[in-house]
Protein backbone atom coordinates (compact mmCIF):
# COMPACT_ATOMS: atom_id res chain seq x y z
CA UNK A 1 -27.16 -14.04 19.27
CA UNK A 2 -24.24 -15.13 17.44
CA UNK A 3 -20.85 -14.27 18.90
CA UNK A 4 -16.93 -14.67 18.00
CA UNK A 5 -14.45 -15.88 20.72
CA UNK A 6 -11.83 -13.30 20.22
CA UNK A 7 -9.02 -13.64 22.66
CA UNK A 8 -11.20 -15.49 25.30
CA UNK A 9 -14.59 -12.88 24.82
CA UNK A 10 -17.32 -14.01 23.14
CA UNK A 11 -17.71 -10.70 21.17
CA UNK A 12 -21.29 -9.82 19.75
CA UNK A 13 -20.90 -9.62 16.22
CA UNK A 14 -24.47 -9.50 14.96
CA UNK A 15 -27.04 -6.39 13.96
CA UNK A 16 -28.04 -4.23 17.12
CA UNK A 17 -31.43 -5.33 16.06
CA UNK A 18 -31.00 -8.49 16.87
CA UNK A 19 -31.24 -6.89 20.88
CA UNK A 20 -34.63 -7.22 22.09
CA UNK A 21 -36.13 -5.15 25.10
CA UNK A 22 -36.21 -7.48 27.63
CA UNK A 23 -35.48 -8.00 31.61
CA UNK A 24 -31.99 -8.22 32.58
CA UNK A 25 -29.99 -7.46 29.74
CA UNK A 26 -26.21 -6.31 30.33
CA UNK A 27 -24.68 -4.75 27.62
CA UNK A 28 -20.65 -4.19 27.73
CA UNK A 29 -18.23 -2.53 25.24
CA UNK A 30 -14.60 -3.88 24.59
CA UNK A 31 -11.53 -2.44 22.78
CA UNK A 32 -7.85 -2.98 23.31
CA UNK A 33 -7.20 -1.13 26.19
CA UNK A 34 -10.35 -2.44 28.17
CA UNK A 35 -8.69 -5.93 27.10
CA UNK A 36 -5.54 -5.40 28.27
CA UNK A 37 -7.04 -3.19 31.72
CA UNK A 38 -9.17 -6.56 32.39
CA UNK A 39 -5.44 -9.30 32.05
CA UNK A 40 -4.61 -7.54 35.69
CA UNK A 41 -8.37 -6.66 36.72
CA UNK A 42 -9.93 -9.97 37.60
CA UNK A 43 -13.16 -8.57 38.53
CA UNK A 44 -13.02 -6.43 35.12
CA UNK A 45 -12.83 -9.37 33.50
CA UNK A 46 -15.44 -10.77 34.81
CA UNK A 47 -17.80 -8.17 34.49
CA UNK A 48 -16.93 -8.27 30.73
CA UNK A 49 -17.08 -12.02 29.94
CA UNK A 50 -20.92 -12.02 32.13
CA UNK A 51 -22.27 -9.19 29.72
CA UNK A 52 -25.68 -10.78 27.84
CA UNK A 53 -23.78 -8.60 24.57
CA UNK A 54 -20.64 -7.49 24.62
CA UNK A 55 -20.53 -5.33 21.69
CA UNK A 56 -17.08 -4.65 19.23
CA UNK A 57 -16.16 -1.24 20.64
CA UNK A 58 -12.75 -0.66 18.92
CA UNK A 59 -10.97 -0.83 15.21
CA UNK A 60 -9.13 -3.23 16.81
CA UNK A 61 -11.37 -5.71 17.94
CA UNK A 62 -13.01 -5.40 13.98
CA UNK A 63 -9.14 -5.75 12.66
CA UNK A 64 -8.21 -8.80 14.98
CA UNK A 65 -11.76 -10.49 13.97
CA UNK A 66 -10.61 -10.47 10.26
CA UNK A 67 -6.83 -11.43 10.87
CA UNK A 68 -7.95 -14.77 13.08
CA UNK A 69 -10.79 -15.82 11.67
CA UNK A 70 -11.06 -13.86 8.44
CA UNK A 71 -14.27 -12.59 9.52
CA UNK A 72 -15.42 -9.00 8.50
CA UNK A 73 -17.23 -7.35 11.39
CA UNK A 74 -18.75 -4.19 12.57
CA UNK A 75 -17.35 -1.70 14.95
CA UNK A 76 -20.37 -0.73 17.35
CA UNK A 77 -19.17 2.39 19.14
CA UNK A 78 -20.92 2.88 22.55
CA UNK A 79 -22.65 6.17 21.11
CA UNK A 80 -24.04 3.67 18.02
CA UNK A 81 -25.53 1.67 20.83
CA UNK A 82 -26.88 4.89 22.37
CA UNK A 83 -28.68 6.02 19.40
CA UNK A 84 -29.90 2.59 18.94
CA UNK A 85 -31.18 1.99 22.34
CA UNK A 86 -32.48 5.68 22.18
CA UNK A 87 -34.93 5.14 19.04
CA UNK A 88 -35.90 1.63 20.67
CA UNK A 89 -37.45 3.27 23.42
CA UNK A 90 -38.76 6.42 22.03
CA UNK A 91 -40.83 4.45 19.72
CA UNK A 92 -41.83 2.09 22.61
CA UNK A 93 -42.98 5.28 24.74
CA UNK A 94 -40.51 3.78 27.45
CA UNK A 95 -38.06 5.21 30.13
CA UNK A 96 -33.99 5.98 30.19
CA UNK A 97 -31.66 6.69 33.32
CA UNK A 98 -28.66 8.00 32.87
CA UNK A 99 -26.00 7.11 35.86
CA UNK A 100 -22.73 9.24 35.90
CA UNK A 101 -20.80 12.35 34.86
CA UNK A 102 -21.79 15.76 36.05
CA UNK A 103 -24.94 17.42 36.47
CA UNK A 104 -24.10 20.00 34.13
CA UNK A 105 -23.59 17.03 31.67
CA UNK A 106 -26.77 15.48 32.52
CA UNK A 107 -28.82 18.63 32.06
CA UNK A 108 -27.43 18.79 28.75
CA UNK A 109 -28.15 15.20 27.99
CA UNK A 110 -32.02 15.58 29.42
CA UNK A 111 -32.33 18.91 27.04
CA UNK A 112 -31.32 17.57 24.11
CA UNK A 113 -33.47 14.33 24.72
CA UNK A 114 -36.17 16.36 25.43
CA UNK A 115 -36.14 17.65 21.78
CA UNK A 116 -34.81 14.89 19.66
CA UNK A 117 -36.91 11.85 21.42
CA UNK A 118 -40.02 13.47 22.73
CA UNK A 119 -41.36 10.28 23.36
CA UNK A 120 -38.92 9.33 26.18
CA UNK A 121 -39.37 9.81 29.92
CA UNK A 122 -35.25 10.77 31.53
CA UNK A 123 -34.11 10.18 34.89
CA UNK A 124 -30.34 11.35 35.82
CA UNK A 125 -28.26 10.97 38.72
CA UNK A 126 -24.64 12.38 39.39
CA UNK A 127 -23.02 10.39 41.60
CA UNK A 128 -19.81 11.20 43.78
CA UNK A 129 -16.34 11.59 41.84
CA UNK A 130 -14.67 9.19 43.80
CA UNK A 131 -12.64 5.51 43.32
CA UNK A 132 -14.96 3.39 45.16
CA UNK A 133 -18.78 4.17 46.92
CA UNK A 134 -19.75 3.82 50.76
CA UNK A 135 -22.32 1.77 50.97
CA UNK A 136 -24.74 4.58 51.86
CA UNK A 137 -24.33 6.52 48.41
CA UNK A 138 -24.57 2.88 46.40
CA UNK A 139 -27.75 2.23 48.36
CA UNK A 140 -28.84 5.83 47.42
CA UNK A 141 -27.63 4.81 44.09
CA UNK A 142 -30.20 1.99 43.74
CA UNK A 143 -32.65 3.44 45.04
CA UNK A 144 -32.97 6.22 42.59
CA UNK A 145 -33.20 4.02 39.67
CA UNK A 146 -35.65 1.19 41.17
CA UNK A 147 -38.35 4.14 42.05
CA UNK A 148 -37.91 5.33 38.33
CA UNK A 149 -37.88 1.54 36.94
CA UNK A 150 -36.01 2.36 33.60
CA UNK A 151 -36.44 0.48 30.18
CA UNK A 152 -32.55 1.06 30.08
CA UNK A 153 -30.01 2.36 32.46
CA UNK A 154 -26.98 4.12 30.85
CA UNK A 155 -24.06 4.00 33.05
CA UNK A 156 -21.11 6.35 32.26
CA UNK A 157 -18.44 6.44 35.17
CA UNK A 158 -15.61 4.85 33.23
CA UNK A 159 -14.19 1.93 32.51
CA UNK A 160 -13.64 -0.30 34.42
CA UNK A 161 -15.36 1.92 37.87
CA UNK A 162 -18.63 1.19 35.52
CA UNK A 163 -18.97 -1.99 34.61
CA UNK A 164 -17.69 -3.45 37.93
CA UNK A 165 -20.32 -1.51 39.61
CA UNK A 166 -22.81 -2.57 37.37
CA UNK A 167 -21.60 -6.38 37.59
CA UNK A 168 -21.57 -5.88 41.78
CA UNK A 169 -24.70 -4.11 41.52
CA UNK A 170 -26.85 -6.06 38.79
CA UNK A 171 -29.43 -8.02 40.88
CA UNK A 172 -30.45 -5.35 43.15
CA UNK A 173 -31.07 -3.09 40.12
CA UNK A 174 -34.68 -2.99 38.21
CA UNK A 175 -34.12 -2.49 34.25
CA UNK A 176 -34.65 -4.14 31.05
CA UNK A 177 -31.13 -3.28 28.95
CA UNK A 178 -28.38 -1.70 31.16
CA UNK A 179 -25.56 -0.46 29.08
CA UNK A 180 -21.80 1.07 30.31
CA UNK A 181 -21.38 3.84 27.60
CA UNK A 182 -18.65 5.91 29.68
CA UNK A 183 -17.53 8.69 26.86
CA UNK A 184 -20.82 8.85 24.92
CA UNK A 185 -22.49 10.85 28.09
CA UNK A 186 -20.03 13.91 27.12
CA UNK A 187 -20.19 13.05 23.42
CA UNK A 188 -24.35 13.35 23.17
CA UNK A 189 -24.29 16.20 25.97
CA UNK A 190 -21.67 18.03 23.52
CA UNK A 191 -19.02 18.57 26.14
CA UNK A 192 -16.58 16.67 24.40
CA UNK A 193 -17.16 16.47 20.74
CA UNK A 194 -16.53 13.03 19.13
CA UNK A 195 -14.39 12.72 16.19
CA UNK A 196 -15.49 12.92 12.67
CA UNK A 197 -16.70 9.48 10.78
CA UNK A 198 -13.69 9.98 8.24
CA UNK A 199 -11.67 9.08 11.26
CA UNK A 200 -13.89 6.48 12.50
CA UNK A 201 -14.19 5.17 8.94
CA UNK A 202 -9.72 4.82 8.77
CA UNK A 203 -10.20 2.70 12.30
CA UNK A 204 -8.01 5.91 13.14
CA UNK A 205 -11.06 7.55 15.73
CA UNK A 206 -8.64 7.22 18.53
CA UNK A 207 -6.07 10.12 16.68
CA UNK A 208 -8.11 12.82 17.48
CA UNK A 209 -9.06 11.84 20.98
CA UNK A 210 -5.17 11.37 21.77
CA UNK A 211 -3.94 14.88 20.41
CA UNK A 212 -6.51 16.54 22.57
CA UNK A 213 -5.71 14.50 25.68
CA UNK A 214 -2.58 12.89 25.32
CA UNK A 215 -1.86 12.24 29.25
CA UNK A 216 -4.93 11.05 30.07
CA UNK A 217 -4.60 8.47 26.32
CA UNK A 218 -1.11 7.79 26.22
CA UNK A 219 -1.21 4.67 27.88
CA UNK A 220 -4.35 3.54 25.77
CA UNK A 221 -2.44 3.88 22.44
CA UNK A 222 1.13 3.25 23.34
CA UNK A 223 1.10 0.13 25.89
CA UNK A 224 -2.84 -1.17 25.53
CA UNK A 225 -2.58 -1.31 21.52
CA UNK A 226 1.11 -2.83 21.41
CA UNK A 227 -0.16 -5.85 24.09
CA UNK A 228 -3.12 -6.45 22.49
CA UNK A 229 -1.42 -6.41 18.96
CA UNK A 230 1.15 -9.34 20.43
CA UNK A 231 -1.08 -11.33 21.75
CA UNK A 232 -3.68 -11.18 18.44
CA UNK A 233 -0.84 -12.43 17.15
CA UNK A 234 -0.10 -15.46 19.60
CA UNK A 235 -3.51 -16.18 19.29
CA UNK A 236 -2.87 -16.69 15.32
CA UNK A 237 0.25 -18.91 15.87
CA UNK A 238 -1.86 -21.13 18.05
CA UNK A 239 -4.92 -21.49 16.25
């Protein structure tokens, strides 16, 4: 699958069809804040820079793609790789679990699959709100999704709780595509409602998000976007 190295991650900048159902495939998301999270996160990092596809999950990842290497990509949102991953498997008869969030959230997600992809088998499990898992509830955990044996594993806990789980996780778990979607969980359930494409289509998506939760965003926007921007731009000087 062709990639581009931007700022040391080999960033996925092909067709989503171009993923094929097969064992063992991590897929990761990256923007400028998970960028910047990952400079003091070593483990972050490496979770991102093992993913099989790490997919161009932020305007600015598309924007810094065209100012280094004058290459126009596509922004794959997590809930674009959802719906992708989705019609894969509904046509293919297959099987989803969904890791994370509430079970309010989940029972929404399950309905609504129910109706729109009658062809796919759900499995959910909410798992503790807490920083880091005893090794009882990861075991529990894994257990739950071996006896299902998913075709993919969705994994919304947040960034970067889910992909470092995932990553310490990965060869105990049985799946073909596992993919850390964090947001798109409340997005499809309809809990939190994702903004409109004119935003997404003005790379200005993150606007709306930030008015409605400004404490929990500021530091995305205002200190992610700024470091990322700076060192786009080092990355420019030395190339």
């Amino acid at each position: 699958m062709k990639t581009l190295n931007i700022l040391g991650y080999d960033v996925f900048i092909e067709s989503l069809d171009k993923i094929k159902l097969k064992d063992k495939i991590i897929i990761n998301t990256i923007n400028p804040h998970s960028y910047v999270v990952a400079k003091n996160d070593n483990f972050f990092k490496k979770a991102l820079k093992n993913s099989d596809v790490l997919i161009p999950d932020g305007s600015g990842i598309v924007l810094a793609a065209n100012f280094l290497y004058g290459e126009k990509i596509k922004k794959i949102a997590g809930a674009d790789l959802h719906e992708f991953l989705l019609q894969k498997i509904n046509n293919e008869n297959g099987k989803v679990f969904y890791l994370g969030s509430s079970q309010n959230t989940l029972n929404k997600i399950k309905e609504r699959i129910k109706n729109e992809y009658p062809n796919i088998l759900v499995e959910t499990f909410s798992p503790p709100y807490k920083p880091e898992f005893n090794e009882e509830e990861n075991l529990e955990m894994i257990t739950k999704i071996n006896s299902f044996k998913p075709d993919v594993l969705f994994v919304g806990m947040t960034a970067p709780k889910q992909e470092k789980w995932l990553e310490a996780n990965k060869d105990k778990l049985n799946f073909k595509i596992a993919a850390c979607i964090g947001a798109v969980f409340d997005f499809y359930a309809g809990t939190v409602k994702r903004p409109s494409q004119f935003w997404i289509n003005m790379h200005l998506e993150w606007l709306p998000r930030f008015l409605k939760e400004p404490k929990r965003l500021w530091r995305r926007n205002f200190i992610s976007t700024p470091i990322f921007i700076k060192d786009t731009l080092l990355a420019k000087i030395n190339l």
